[in-house]
C-alpha atoms as a PDB file:
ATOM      1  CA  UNK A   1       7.999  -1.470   8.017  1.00  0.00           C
ATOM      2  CA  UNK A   2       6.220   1.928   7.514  1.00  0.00           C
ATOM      3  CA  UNK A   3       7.047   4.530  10.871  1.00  0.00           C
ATOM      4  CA  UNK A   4       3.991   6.300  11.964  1.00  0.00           C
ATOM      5  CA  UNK A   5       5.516   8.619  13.808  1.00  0.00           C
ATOM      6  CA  UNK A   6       7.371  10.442  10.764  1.00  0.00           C
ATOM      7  CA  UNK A   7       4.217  10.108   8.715  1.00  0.00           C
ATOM      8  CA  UNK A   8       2.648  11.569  11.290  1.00  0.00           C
ATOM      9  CA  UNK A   9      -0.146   8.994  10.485  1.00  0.00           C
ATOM     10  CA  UNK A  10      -0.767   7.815  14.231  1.00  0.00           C
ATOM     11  CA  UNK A  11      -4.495   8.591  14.521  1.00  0.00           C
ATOM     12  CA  UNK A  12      -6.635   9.583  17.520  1.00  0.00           C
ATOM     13  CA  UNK A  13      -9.414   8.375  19.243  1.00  0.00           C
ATOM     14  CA  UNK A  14     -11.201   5.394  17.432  1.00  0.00           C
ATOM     15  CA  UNK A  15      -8.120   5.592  14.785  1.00  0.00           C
ATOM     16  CA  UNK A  16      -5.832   5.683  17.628  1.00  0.00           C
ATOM     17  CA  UNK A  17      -2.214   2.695  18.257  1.00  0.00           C
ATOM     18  CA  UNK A  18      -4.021   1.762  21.144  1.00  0.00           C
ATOM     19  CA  UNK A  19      -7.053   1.083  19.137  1.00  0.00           C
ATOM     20  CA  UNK A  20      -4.761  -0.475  17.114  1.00  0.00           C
ATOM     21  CA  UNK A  21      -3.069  -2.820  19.259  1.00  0.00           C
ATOM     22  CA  UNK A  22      -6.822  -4.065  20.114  1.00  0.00           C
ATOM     23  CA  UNK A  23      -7.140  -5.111  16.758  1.00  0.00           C
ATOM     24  CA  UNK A  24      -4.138  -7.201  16.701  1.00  0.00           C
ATOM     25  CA  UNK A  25      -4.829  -9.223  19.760  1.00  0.00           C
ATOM     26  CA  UNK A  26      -8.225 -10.376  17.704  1.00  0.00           C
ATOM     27  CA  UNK A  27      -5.977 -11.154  15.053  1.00  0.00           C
ATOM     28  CA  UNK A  28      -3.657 -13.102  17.747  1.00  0.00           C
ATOM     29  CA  UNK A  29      -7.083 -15.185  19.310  1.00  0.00           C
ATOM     30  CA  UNK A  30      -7.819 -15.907  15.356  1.00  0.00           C
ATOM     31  CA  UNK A  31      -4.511 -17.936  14.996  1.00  0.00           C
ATOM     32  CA  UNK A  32      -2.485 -15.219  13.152  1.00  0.00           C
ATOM     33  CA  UNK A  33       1.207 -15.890  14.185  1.00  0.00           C
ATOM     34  CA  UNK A  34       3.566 -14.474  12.194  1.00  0.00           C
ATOM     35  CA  UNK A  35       5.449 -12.076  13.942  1.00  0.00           C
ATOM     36  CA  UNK A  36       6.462 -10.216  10.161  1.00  0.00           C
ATOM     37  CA  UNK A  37       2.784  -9.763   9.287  1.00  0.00           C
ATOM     38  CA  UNK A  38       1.223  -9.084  12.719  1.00  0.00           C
ATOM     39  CA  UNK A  39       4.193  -5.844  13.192  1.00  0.00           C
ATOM     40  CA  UNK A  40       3.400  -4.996   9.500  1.00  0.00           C
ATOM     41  CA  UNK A  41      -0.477  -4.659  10.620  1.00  0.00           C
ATOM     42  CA  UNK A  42       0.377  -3.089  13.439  1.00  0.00           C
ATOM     43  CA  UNK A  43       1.985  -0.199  11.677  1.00  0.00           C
ATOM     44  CA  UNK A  44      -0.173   0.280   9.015  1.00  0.00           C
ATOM     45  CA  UNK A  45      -2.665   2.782   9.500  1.00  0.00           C
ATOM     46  CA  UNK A  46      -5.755   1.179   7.838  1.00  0.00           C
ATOM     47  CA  UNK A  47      -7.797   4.509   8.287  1.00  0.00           C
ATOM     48  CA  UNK A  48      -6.331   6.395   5.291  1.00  0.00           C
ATOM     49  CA  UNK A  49      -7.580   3.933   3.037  1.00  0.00           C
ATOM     50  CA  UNK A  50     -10.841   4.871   4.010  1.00  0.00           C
ATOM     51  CA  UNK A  51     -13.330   7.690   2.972  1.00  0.00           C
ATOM     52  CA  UNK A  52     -13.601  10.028   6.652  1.00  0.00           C
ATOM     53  CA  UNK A  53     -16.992   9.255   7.751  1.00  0.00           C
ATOM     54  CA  UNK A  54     -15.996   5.646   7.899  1.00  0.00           C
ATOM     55  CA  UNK A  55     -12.744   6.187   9.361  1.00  0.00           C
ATOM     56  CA  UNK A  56     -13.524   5.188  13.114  1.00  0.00           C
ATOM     57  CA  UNK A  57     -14.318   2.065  12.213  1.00  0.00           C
ATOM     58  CA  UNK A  58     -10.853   1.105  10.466  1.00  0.00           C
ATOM     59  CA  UNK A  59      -9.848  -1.225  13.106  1.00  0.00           C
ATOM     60  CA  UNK A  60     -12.715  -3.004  13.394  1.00  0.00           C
ATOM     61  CA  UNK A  61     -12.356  -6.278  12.414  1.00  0.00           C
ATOM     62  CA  UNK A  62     -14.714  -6.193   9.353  1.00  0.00           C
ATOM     63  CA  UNK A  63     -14.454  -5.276   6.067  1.00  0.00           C
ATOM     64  CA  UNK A  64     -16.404  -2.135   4.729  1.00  0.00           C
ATOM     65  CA  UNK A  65     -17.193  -0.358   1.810  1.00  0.00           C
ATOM     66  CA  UNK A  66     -15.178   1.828  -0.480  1.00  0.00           C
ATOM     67  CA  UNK A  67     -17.159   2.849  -3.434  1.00  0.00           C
ATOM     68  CA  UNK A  68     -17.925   1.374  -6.869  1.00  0.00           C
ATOM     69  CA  UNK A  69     -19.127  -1.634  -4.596  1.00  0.00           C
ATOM     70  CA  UNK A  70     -16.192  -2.893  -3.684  1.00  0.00           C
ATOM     71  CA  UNK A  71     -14.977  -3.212  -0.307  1.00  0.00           C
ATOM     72  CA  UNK A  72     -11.978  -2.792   2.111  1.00  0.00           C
ATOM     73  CA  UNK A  73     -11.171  -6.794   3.000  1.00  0.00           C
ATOM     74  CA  UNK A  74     -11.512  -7.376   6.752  1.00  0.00           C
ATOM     75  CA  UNK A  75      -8.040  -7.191   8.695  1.00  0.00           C
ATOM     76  CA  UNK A  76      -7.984 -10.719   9.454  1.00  0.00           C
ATOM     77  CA  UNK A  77      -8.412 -12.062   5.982  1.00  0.00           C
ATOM     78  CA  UNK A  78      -5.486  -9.592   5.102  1.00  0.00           C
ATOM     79  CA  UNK A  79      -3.422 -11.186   7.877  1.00  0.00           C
ATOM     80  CA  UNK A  80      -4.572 -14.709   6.655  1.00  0.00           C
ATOM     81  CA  UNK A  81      -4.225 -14.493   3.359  1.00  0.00           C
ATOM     82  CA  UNK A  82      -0.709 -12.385   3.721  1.00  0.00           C
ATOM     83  CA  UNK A  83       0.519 -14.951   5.986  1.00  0.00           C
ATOM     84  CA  UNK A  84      -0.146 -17.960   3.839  1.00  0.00           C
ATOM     85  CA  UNK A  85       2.314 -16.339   0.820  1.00  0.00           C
ATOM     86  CA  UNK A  86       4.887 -15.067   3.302  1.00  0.00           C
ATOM     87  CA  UNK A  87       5.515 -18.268   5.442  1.00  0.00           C
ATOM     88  CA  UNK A  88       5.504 -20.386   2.270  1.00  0.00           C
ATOM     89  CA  UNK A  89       7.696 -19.652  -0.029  1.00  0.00           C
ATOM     90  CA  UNK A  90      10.464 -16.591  -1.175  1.00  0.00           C
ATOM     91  CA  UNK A  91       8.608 -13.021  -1.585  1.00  0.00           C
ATOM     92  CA  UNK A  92      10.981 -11.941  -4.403  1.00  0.00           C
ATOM     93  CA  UNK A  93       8.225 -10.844  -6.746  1.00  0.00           C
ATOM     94  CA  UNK A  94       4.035 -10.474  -5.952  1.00  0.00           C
ATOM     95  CA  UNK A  95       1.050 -10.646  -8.215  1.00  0.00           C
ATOM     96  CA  UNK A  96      -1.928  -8.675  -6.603  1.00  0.00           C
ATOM     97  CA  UNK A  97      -5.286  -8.779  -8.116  1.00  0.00           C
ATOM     98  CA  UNK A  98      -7.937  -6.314  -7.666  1.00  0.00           C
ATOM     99  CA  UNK A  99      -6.118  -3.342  -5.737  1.00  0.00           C
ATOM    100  CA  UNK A 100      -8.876  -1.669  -4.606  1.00  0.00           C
ATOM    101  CA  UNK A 101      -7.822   0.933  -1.991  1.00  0.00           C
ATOM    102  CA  UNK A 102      -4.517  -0.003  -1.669  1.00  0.00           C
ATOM    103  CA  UNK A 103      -4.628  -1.451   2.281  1.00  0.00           C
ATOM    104  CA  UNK A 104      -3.318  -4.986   1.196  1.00  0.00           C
ATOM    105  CA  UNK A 105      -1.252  -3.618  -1.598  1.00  0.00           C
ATOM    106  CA  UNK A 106       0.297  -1.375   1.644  1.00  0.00           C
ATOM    107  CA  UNK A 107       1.070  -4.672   3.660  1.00  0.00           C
ATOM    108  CA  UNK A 108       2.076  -6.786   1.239  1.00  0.00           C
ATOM    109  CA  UNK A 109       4.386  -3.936  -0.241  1.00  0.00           C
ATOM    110  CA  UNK A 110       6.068  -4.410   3.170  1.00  0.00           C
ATOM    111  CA  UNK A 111       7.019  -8.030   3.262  1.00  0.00           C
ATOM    112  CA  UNK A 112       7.713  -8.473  -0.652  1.00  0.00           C
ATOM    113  CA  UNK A 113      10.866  -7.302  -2.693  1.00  0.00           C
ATOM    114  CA  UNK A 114       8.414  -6.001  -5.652  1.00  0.00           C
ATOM    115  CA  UNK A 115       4.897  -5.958  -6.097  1.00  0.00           C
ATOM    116  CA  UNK A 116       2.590  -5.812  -9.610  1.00  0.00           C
ATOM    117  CA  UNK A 117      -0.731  -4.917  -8.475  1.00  0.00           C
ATOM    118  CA  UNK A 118      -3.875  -4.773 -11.101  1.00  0.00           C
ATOM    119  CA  UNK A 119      -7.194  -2.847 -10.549  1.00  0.00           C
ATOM    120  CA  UNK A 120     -10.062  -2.848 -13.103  1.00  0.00           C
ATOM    121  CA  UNK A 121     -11.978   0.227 -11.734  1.00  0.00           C
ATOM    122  CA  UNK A 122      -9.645   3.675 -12.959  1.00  0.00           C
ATOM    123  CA  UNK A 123     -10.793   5.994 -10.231  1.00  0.00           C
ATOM    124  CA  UNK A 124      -9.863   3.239  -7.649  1.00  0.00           C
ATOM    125  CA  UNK A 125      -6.434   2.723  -8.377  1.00  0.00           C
ATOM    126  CA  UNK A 126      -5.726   6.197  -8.535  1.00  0.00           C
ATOM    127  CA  UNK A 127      -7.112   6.839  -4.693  1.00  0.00           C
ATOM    128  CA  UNK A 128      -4.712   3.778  -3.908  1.00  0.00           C
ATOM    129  CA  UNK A 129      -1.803   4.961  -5.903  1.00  0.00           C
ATOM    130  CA  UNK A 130      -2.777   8.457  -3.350  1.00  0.00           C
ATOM    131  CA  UNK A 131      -3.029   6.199  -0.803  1.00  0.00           C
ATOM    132  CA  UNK A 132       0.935   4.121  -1.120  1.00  0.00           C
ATOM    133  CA  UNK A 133       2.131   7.537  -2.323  1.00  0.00           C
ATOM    134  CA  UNK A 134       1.179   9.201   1.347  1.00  0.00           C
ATOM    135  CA  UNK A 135       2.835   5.716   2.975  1.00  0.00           C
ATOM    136  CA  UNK A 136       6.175   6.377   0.433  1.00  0.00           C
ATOM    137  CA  UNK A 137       6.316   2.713  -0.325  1.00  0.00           C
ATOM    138  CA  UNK A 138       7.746   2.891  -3.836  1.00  0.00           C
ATOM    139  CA  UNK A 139       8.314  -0.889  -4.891  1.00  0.00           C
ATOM    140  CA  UNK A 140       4.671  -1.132  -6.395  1.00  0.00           C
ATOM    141  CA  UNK A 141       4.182  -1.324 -10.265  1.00  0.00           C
ATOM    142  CA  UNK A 142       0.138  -0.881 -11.078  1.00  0.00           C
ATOM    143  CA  UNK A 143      -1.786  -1.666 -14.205  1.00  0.00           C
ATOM    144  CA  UNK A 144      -5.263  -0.671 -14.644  1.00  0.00           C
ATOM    145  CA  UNK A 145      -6.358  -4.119 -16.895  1.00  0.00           C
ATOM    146  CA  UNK A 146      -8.698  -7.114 -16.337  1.00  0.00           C
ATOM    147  CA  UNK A 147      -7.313  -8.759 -13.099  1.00  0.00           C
ATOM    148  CA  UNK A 148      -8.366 -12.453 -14.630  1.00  0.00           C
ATOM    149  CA  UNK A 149      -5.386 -12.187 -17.351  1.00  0.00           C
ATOM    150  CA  UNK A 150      -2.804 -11.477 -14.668  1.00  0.00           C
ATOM    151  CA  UNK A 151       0.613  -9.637 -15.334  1.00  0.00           C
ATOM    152  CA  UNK A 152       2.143 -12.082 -18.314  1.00  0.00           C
ATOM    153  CA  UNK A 153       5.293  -9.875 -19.037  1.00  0.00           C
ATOM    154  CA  UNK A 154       6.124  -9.658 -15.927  1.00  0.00           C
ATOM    155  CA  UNK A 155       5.744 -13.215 -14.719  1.00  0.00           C
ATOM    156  CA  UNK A 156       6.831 -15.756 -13.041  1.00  0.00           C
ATOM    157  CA  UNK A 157       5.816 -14.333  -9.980  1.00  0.00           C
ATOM    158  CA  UNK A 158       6.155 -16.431  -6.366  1.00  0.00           C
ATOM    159  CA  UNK A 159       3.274 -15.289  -4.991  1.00  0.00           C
ATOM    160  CA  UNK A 160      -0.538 -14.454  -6.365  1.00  0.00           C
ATOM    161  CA  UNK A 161      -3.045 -12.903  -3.768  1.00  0.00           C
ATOM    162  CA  UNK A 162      -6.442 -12.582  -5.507  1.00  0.00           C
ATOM    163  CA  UNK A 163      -8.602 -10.176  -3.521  1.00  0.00           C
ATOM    164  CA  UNK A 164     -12.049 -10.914  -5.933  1.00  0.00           C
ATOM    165  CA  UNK A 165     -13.442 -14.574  -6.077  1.00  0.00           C
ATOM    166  CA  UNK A 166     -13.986 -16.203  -9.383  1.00  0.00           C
ATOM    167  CA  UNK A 167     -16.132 -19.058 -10.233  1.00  0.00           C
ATOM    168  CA  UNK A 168     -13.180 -21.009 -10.987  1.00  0.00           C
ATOM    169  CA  UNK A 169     -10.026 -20.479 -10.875  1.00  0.00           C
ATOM    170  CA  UNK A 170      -8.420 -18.421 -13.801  1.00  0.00           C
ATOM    171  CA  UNK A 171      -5.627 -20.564 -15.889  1.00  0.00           C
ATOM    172  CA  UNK A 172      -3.536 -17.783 -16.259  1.00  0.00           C
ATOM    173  CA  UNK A 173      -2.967 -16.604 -13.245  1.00  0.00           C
ATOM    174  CA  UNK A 174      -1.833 -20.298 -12.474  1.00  0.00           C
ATOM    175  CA  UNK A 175       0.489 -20.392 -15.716  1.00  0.00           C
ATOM    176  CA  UNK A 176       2.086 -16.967 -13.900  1.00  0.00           C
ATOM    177  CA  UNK A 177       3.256 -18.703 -10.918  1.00  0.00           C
ATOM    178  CA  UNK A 178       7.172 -19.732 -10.452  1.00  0.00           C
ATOM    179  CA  UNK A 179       7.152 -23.418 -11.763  1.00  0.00           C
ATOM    180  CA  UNK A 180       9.387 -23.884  -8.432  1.00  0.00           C
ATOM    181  CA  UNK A 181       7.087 -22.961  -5.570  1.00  0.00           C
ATOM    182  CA  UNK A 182       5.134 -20.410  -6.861  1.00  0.00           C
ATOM    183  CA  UNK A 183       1.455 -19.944  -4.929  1.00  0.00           C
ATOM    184  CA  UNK A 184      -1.475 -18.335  -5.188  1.00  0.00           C
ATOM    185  CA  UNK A 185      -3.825 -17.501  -2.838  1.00  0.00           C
ATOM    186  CA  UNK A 186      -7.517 -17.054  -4.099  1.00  0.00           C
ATOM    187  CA  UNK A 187     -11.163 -17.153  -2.766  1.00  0.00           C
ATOM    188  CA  UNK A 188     -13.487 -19.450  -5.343  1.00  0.00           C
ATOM    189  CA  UNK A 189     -17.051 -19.373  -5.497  1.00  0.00           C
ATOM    190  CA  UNK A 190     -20.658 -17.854  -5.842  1.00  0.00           C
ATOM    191  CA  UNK A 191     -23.047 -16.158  -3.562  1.00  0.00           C
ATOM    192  CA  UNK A 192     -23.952 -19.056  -1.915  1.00  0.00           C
ATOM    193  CA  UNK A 193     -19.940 -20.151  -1.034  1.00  0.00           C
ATOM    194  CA  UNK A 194     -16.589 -18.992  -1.171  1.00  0.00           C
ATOM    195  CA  UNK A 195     -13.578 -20.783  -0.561  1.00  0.00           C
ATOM    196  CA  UNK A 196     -10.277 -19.301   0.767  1.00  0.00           C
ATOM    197  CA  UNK A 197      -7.731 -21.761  -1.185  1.00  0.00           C
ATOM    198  CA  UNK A 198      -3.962 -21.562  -0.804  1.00  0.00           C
ATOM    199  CA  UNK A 199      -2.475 -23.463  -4.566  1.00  0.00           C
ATOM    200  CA  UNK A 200       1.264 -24.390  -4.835  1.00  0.00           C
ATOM    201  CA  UNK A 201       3.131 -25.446  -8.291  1.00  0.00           C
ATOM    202  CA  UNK A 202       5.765 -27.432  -8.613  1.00  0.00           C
ATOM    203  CA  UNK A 203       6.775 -27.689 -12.465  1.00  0.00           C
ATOM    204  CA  UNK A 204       3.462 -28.821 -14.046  1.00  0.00           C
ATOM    205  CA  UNK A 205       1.778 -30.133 -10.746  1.00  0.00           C
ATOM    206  CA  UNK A 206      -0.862 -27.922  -8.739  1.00  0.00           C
ATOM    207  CA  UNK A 207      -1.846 -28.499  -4.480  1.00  0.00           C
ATOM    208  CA  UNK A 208      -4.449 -27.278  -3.058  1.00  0.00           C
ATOM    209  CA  UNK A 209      -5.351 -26.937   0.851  1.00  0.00           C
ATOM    210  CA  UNK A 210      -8.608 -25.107   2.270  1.00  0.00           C
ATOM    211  CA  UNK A 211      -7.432 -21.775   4.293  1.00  0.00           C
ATOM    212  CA  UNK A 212     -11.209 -21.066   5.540  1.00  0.00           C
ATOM    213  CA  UNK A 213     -14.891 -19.922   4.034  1.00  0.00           C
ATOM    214  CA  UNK A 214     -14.525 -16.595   2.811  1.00  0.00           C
ATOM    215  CA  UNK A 215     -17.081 -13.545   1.210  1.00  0.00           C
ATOM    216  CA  UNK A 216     -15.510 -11.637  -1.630  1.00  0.00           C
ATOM    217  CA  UNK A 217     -16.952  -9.374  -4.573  1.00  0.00           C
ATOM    218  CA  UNK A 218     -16.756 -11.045  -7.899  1.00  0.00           C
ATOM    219  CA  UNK A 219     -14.143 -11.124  -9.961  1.00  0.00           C
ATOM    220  CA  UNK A 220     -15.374  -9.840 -13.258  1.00  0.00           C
ATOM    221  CA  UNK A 221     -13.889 -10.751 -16.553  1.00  0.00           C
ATOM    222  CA  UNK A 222     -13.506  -7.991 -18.867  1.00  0.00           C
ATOM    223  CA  UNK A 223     -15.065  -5.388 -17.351  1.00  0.00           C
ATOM    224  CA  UNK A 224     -12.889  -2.399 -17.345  1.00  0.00           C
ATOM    225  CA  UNK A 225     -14.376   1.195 -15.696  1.00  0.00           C
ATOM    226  CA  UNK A 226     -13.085   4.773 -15.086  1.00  0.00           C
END
């Protein structure tokens, strides 16, 4: 767990803990109940991640944009999403696709022994690699590669979070999980739906279970930019 205090990273005003500790009692109302992920949001100071005029609205509970069209994911789909890995399964080794500004890299980073985190967009990965640097959390490997293919070398991993929604679900990132437990959680859809779906494998078998309706970017398939 990160220490504000010594990274001097506390805030004021809108950016403030006390604003802060707002923001987790919404998560709290939503059903968020882990006690590892709700402290690891708690210390996390979600307003570095974004550019300055946006700033005082970090802990609203909304996402909001960071460039290139992508977006910052809305704290409570960070808590859901982080909590459906964390109280599932070992955290020995995380897949993270589409790393954006780095805010659910940060919490994840937190909770997990290593994470592998991919980012299509160049210039986005290197404000998040800013971002983790400024936080010290040094068990992150990044790759800047089409998200869709995954991390194969370094695979299995117990955990996927996918923070772009395909169409359908990409076989490879399913072929990365650990045979014994390994899940993956990923929105699915178009514009008109998106699915939150939590996937478990167990040797060649796949579950899946319905976390809640969701509204990602895209994930695009070999579209690399700088």
């Amino acid at each position: 767990m990160l220490v504000a205090d010594k990274l001097n990273l506390n805030g004021i005003g809108m950016t403030s803990q006390r604003t802060r500790e707002r923001l987790l009692g919404r998560l709290i109302d939503q059903g968020i109940s882990s006690i590892e992920v709700l402290d690891v949001m708690r210390s996390t100071p979600r307003h570095i991640f974004l550019d300055e005029a946006l700033a005082h609205r970090a802990y609203e509970d909304v996402a909001l944009p960071i460039g290139h069209n992508q977006t910052i994911s809305q704290p409570y789909i960070v808590a859901r999403m982080t909590e459906a890995v964390l109280t599932s399964g070992p955290m020995e080794s995380v897949l993270e696709i589409g790393t954006g500004c780095g805010y659910q890299t940060a919490i994840i980073a937190q909770l997990a022994k290593k994470i592998y985190s991919v980012e299509r967009i160049k210039s986005l990965l290197n404000r998040a690699k800013k971002n983790l640097r400024m936080l010290r959390l040094r068990n992150i490997d990044f790759k800047h590669d089409d998200g869709s293919l995954g991390w194969k070398r370094k695979s299995p991993f117990d955990a996927i979070i996918t923070t772009a929604a395909p169409k359908q679900i990409p076989s490879e990132l399913l072929q990365q999980l650990n045979p014994v437990g390994g899940r993956l959680v990923i929105p699915v859809g178009g514009d008109d739906r998106q699915d939150l779906k939590l996937i478990r494998r167990d040797g060649d078998e796949y579950s899946e279970s319905y976390l809640c309706s969701v509204r990602f970017v895209p994930l695009l398939v070999g579209q690399l930019l700088n």
